[in-house]
C-alpha atoms as a PDB file:
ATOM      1  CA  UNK A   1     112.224  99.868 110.397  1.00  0.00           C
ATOM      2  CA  UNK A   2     109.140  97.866 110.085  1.00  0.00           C
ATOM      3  CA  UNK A   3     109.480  95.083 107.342  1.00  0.00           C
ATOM      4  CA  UNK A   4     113.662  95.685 107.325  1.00  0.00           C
ATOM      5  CA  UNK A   5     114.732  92.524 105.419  1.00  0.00           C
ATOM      6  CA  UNK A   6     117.579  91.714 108.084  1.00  0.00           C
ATOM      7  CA  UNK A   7     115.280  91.418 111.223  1.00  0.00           C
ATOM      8  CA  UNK A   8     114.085  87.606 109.847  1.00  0.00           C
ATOM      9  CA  UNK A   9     118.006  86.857 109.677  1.00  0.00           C
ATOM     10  CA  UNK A  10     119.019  88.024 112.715  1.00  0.00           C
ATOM     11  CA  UNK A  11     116.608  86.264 114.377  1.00  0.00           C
ATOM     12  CA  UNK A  12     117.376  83.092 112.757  1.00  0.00           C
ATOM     13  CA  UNK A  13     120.848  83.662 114.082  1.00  0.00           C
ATOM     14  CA  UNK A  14     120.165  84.553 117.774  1.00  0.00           C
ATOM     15  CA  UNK A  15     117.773  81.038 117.577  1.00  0.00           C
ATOM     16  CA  UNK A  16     120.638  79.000 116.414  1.00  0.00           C
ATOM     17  CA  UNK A  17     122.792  80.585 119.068  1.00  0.00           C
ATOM     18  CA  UNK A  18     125.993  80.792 117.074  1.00  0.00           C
ATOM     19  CA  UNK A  19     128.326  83.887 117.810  1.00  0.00           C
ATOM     20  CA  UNK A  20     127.728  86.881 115.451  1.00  0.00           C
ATOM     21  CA  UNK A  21     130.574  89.227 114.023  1.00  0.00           C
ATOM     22  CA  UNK A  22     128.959  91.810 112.945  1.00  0.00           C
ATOM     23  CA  UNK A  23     129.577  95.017 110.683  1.00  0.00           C
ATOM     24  CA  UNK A  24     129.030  99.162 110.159  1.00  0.00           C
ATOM     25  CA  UNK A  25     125.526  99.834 108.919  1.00  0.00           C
ATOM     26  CA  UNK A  26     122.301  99.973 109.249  1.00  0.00           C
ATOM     27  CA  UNK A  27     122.219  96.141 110.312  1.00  0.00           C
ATOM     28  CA  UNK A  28     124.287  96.649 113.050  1.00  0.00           C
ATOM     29  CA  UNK A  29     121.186  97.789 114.809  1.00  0.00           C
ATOM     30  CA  UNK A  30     120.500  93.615 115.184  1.00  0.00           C
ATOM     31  CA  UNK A  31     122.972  94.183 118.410  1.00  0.00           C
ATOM     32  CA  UNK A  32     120.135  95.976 120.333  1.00  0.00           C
ATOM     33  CA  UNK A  33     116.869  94.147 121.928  1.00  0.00           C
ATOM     34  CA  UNK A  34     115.115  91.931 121.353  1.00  0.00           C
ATOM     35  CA  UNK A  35     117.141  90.419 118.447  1.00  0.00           C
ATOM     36  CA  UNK A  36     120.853  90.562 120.528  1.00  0.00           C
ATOM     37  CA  UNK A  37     121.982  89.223 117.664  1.00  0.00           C
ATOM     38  CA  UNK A  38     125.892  90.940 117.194  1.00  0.00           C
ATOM     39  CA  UNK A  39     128.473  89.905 119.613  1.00  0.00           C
ATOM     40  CA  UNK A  40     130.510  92.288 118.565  1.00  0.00           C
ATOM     41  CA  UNK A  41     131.298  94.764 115.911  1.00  0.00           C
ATOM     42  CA  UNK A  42     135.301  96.576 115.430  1.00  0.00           C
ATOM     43  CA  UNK A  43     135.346  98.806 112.556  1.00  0.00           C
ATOM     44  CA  UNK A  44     134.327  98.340 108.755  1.00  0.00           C
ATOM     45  CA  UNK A  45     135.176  95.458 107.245  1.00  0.00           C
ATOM     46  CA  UNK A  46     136.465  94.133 109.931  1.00  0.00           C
ATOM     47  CA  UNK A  47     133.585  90.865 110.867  1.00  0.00           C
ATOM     48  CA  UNK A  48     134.993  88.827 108.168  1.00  0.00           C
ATOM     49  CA  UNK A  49     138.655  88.444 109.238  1.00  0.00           C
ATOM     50  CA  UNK A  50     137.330  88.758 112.892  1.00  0.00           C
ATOM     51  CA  UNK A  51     135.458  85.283 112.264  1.00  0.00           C
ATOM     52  CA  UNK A  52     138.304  83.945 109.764  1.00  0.00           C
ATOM     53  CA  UNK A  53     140.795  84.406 113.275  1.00  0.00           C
ATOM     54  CA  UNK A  54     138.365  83.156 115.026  1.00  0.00           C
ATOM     55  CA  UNK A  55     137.732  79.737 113.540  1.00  0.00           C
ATOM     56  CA  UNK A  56     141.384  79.288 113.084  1.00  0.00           C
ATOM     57  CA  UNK A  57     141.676  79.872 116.904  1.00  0.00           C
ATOM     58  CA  UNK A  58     138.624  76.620 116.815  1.00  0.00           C
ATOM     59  CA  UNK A  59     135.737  78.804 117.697  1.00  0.00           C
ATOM     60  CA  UNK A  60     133.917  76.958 114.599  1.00  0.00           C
ATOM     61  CA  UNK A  61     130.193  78.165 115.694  1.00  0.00           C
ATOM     62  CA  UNK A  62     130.294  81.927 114.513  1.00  0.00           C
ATOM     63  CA  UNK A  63     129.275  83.712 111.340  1.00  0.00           C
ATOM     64  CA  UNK A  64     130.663  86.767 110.045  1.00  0.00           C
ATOM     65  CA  UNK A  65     127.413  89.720 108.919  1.00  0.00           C
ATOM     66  CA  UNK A  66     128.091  92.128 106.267  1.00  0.00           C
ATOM     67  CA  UNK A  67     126.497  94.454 104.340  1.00  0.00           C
ATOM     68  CA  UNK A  68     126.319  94.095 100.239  1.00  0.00           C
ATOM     69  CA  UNK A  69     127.831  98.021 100.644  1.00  0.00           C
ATOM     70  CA  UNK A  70     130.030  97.865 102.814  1.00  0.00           C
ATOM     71  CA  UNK A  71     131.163  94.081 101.300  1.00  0.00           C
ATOM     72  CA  UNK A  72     132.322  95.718  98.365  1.00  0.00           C
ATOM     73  CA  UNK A  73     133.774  98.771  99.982  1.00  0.00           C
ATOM     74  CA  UNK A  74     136.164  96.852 102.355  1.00  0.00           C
ATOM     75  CA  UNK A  75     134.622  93.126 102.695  1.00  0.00           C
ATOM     76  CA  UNK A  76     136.279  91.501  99.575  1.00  0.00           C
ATOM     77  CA  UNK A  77     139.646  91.687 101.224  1.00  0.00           C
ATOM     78  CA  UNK A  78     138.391  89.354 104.094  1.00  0.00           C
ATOM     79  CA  UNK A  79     137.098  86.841 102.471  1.00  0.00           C
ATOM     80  CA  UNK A  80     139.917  86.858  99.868  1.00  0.00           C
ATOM     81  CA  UNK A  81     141.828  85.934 103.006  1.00  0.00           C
ATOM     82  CA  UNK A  82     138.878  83.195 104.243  1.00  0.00           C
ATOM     83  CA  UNK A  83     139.191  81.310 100.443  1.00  0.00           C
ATOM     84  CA  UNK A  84     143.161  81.682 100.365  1.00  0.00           C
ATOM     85  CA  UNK A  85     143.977  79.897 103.866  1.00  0.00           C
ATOM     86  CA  UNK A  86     140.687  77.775 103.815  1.00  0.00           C
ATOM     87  CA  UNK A  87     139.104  78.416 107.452  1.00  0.00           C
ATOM     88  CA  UNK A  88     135.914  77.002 108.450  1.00  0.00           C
ATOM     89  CA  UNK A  89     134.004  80.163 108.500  1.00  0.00           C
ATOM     90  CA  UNK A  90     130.603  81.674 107.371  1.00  0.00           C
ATOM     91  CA  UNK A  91     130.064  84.904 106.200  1.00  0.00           C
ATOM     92  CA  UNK A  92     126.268  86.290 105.713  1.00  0.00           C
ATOM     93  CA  UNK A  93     126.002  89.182 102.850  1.00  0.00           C
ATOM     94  CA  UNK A  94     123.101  91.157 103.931  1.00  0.00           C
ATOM     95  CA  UNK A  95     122.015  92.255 100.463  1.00  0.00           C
ATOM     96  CA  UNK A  96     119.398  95.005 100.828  1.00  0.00           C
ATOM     97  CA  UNK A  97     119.985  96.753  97.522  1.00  0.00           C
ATOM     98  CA  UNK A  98     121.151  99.747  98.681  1.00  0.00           C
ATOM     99  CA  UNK A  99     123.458 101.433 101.309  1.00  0.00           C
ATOM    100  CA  UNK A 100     121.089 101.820 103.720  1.00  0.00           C
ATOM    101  CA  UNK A 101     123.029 103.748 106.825  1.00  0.00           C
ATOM    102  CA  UNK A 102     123.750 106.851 105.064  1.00  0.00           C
ATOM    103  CA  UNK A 103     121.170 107.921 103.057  1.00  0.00           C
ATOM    104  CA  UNK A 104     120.127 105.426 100.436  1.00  0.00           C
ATOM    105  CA  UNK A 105     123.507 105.772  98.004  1.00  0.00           C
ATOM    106  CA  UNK A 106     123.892 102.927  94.920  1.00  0.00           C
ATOM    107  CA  UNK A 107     126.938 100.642  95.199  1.00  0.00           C
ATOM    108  CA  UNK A 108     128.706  98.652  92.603  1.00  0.00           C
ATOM    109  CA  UNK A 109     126.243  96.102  93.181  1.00  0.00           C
ATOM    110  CA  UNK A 110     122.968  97.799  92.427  1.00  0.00           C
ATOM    111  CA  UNK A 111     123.517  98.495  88.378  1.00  0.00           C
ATOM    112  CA  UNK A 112     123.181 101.906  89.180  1.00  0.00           C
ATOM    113  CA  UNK A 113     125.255 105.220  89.696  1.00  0.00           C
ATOM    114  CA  UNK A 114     125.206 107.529  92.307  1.00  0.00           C
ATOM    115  CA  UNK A 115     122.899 109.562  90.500  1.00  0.00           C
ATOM    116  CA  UNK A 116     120.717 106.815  89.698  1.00  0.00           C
ATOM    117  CA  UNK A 117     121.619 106.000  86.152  1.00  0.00           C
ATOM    118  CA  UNK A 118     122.553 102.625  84.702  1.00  0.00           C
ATOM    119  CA  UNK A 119     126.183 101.789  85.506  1.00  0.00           C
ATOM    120  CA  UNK A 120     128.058  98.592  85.676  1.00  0.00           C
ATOM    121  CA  UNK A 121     126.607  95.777  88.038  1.00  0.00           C
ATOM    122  CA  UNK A 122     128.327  93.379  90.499  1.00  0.00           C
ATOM    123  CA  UNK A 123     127.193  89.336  90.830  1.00  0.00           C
ATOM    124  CA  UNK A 124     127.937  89.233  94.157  1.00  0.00           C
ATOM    125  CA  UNK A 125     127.151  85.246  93.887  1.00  0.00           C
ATOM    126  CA  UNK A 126     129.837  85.394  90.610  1.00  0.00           C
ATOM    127  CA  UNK A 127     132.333  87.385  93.090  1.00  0.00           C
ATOM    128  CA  UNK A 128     132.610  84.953  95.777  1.00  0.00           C
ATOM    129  CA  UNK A 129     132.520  82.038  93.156  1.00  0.00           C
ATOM    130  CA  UNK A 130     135.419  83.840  91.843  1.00  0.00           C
ATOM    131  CA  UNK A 131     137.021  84.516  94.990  1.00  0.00           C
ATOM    132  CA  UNK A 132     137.268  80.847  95.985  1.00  0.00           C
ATOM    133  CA  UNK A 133     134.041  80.052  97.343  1.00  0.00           C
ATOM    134  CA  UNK A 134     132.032  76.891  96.423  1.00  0.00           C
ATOM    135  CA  UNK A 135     129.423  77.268  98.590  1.00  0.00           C
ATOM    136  CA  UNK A 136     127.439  80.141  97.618  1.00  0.00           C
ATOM    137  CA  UNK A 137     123.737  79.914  98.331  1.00  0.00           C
ATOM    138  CA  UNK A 138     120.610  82.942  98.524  1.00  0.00           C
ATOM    139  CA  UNK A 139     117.936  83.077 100.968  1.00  0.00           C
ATOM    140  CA  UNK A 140     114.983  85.273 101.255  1.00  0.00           C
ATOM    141  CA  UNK A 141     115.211  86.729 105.232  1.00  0.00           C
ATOM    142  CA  UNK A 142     111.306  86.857 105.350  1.00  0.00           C
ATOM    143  CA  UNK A 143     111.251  82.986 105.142  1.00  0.00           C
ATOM    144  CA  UNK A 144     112.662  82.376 108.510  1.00  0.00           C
ATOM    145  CA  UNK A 145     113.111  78.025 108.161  1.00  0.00           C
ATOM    146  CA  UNK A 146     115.038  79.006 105.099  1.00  0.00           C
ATOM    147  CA  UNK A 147     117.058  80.867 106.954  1.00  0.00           C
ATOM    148  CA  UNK A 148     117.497  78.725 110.007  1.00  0.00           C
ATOM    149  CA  UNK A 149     118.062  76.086 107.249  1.00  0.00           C
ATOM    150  CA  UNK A 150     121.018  77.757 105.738  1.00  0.00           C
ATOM    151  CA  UNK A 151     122.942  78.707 108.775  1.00  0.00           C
ATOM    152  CA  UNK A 152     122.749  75.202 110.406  1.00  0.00           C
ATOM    153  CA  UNK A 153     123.791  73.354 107.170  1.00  0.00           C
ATOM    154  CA  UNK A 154     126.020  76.000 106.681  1.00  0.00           C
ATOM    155  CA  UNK A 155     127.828  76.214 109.476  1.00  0.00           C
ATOM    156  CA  UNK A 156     128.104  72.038 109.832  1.00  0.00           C
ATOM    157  CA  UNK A 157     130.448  72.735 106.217  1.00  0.00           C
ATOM    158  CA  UNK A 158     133.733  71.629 106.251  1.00  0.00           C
ATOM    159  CA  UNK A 159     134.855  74.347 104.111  1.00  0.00           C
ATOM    160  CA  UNK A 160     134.336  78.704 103.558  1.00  0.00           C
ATOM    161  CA  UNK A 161     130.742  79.057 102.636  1.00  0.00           C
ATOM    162  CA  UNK A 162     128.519  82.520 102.101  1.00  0.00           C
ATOM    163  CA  UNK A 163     125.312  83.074 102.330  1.00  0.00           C
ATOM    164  CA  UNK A 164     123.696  85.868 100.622  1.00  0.00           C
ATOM    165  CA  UNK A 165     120.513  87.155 102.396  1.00  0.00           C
ATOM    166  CA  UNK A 166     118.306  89.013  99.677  1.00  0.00           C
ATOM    167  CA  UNK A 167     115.613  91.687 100.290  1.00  0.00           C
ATOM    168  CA  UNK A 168     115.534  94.873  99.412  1.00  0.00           C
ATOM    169  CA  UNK A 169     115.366  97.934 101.737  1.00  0.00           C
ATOM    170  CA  UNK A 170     111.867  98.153 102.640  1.00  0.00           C
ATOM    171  CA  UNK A 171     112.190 101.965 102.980  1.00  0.00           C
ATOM    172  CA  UNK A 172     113.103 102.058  99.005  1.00  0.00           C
ATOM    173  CA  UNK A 173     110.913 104.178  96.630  1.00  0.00           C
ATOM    174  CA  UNK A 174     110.549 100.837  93.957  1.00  0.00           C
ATOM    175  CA  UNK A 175     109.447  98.224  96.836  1.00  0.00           C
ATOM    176  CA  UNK A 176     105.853  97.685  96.525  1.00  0.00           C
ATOM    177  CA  UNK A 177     104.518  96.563  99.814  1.00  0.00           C
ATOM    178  CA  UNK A 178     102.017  93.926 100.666  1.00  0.00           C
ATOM    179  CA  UNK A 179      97.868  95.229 102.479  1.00  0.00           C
ATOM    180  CA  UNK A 180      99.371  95.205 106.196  1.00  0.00           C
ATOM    181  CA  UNK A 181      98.354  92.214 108.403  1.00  0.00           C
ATOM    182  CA  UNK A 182      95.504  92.893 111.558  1.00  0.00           C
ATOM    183  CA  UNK A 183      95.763  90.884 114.217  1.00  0.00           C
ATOM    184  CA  UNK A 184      92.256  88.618 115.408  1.00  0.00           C
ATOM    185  CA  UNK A 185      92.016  89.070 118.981  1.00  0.00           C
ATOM    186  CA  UNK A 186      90.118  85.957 119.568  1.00  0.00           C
ATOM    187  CA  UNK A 187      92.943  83.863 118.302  1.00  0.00           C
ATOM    188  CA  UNK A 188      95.807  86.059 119.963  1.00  0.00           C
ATOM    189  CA  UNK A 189      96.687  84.484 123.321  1.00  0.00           C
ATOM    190  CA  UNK A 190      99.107  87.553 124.337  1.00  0.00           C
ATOM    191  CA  UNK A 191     102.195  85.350 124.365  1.00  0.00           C
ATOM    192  CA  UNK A 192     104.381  87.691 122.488  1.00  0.00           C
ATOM    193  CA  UNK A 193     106.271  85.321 120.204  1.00  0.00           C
ATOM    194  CA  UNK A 194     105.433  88.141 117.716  1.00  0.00           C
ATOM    195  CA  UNK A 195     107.468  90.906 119.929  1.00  0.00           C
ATOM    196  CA  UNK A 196     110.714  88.859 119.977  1.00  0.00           C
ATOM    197  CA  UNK A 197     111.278  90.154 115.863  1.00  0.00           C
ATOM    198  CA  UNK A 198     111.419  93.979 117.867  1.00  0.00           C
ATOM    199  CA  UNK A 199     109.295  95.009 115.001  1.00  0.00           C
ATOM    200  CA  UNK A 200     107.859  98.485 115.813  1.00  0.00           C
ATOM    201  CA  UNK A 201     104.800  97.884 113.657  1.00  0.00           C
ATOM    202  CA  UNK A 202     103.928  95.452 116.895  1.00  0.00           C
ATOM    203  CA  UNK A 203     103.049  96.284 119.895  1.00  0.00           C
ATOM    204  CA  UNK A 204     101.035  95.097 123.187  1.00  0.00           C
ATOM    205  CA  UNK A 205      97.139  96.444 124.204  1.00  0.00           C
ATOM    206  CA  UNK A 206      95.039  95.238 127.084  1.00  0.00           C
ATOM    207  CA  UNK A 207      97.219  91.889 126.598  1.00  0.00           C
ATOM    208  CA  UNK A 208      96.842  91.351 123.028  1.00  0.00           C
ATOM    209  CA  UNK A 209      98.409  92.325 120.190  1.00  0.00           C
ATOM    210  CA  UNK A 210      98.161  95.181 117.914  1.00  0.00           C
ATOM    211  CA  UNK A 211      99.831  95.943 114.010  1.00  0.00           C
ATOM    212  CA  UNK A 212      99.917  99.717 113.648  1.00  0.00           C
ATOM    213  CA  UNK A 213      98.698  99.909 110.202  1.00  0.00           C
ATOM    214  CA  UNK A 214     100.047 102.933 109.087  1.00  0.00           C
ATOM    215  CA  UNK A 215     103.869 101.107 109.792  1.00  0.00           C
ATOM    216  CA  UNK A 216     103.231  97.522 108.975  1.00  0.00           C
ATOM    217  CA  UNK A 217     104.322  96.551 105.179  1.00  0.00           C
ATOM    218  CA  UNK A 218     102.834  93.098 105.399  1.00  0.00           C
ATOM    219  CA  UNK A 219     106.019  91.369 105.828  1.00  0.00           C
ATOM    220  CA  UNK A 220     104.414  88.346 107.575  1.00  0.00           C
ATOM    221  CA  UNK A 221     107.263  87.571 109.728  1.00  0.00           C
ATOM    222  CA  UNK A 222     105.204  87.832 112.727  1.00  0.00           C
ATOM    223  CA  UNK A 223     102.596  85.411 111.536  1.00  0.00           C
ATOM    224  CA  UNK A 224     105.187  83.025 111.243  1.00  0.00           C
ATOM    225  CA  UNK A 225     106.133  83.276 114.736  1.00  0.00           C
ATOM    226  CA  UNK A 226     102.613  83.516 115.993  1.00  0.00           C
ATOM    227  CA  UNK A 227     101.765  80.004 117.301  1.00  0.00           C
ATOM    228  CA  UNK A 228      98.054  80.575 116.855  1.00  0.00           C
ATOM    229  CA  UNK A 229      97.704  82.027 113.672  1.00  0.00           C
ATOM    230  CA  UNK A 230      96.384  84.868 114.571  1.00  0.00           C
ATOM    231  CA  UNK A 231      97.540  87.342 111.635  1.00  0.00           C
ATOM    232  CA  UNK A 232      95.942  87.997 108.742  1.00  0.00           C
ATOM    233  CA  UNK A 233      94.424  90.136 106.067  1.00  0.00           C
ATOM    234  CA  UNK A 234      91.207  88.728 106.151  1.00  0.00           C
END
C-alpha cells in the first residue's frame, strides 16, 4: 500500500545486501519487485530460528523479519532460543500496530481487544529486555539512514540484538496522513531512484515522474531517494 511503514525497511535491507528471513504477513510482500528484499520465508514463526541456525552454521550477515503479530503469536519462542544459546543474530520486529494480513485484528501488543476495547498491553522493547536481549533499539522505517544505520551497527554486534521498526499501518482509521507530495517536473531528471521503493502512489509519464494524489499519504520516502529534490508540497 502506498505509505506502508515496512517499504523504507526493506529497502534499507536489500541496500545493505544482507540475507533476509522473512515471515507470514502482510510484510512478506517485501519478497516481490522492486524491494527483493526476503530470501526466503518457511512457515510462521519460523525466520527467527531460521537465522538463529543460520548464524550458528557462520552465515553472520542475515537478519531475521517479523511481524509485532505474528512475534507474539509464535515469534517469542525463537528468540527465547537466540538469548538462551547466544548466536550472533538480528531479528527486525516490524511493528505496524496492528495485524495487518487478515483484516486489521488487535494483538497483545496494541492495548486493545479484539473488539476494540482497552485490554492489557505488551512492551515489546520490555519483552525482549526480558527475554535476554541487551540490545534493543526503535527506528522509524520512513527515516531510511536511520534505518540503514541500525542494521549495519547492528549486524557488526557481537551479541543477539532486535530492532524494532515502528509505524503504524498506514491503512488504519487513527493515522492522520500528511498533504501528498507533487512532483516538479523541471527538477525531475526521470532517473527513477523514486520507483526502486515499488510505491504504487509513483509512477512514470512522458519520462518523468508522477504522485497519484488520490494514493500518496505524504510519506516522503521518495523525496529522500530523489537525488534532485524534486518532491514537494510547495
Amino acid at each position: 500500500c502506498a505509505g506502508c511503514p515496512h517499504r523504507g525497511l526493506f529497502y534499507s535491507l536489500k541496500k545493505t545486501k544482507c540475507t533476509v528471513l522473512g515471515d507470514i504477513g502482510c510484510y512478506t510482500l517485501g519478497a516481490a519487485p522492486p524491494l527483493s528484499s526476503i530470501d526466503m520465508t518457511l512457515c510462521m514463526g519460523a525466520s527467527i530460528g531460521a537465522t538463529h541456525g543460520f548464524n550458528k552454521m557462520g552465515f553472520n550477515n542475515c537478519v531475521a523479519v517479523i511481524g509485532d503479530s505474528t512475534f507474539i503469536h509464535s515469534g517469542m519462542t525463537g528468540l527465547a532460543n537466540v538469548a538462551y544459546n547466544q548466536s550472533n543474530s538480528t531479528v527486525i520486529i516490524l511493528d505496524n500496530s496492528i495485524t495487518g494480513m487478515t483484516g486489521h485484528q488487535q494483538n497483545p501488543s496494541t492495548g486493545l481487544n479484539i473488539k476494540g476495547e482497552p485490554a492489557g498491553k505488551i512492551d515489546l522493547e520490555s519483552l525482549c529486555r526480558a527475554m535476554g536481549i541487551n540490545r534493543v533499539r526503535v527506528v522509524d522505517p520512513y527515516d531510511l539512514n536511520a534505518c540503514s544505520v541500525a542494521i549495519k551497527e547492528e549486524l557488526a554486534a557481537n551479541e543477539p540484538s532486535v530492532i524494532i521498526s515502528r509505524r503504524p499501518c498506514a491503512l488504519l482509521k487513527n493515522v492522520k496522513h500528511k498533504p501528498p507530495l507533487h512532483v516538479d517536473k523541471a527538477k525531475c531528471i526521470g532517473c527513477k531512484s523514486c520507483m526502486k521503493i515499488g510505491c504504487p502512489a509513483i509512477s512514470m509519464k512522458d519520462g518523468k515522474a508522477v504522485v497519484d494524489q488520490t494514493q500518496c499519504v505524504g510519506c516522503e520516502v521518495c523525496s529522500q531517494l530523489c537525488p534532485k529534490g524534486a518532491f514537494s508540497r510547495d
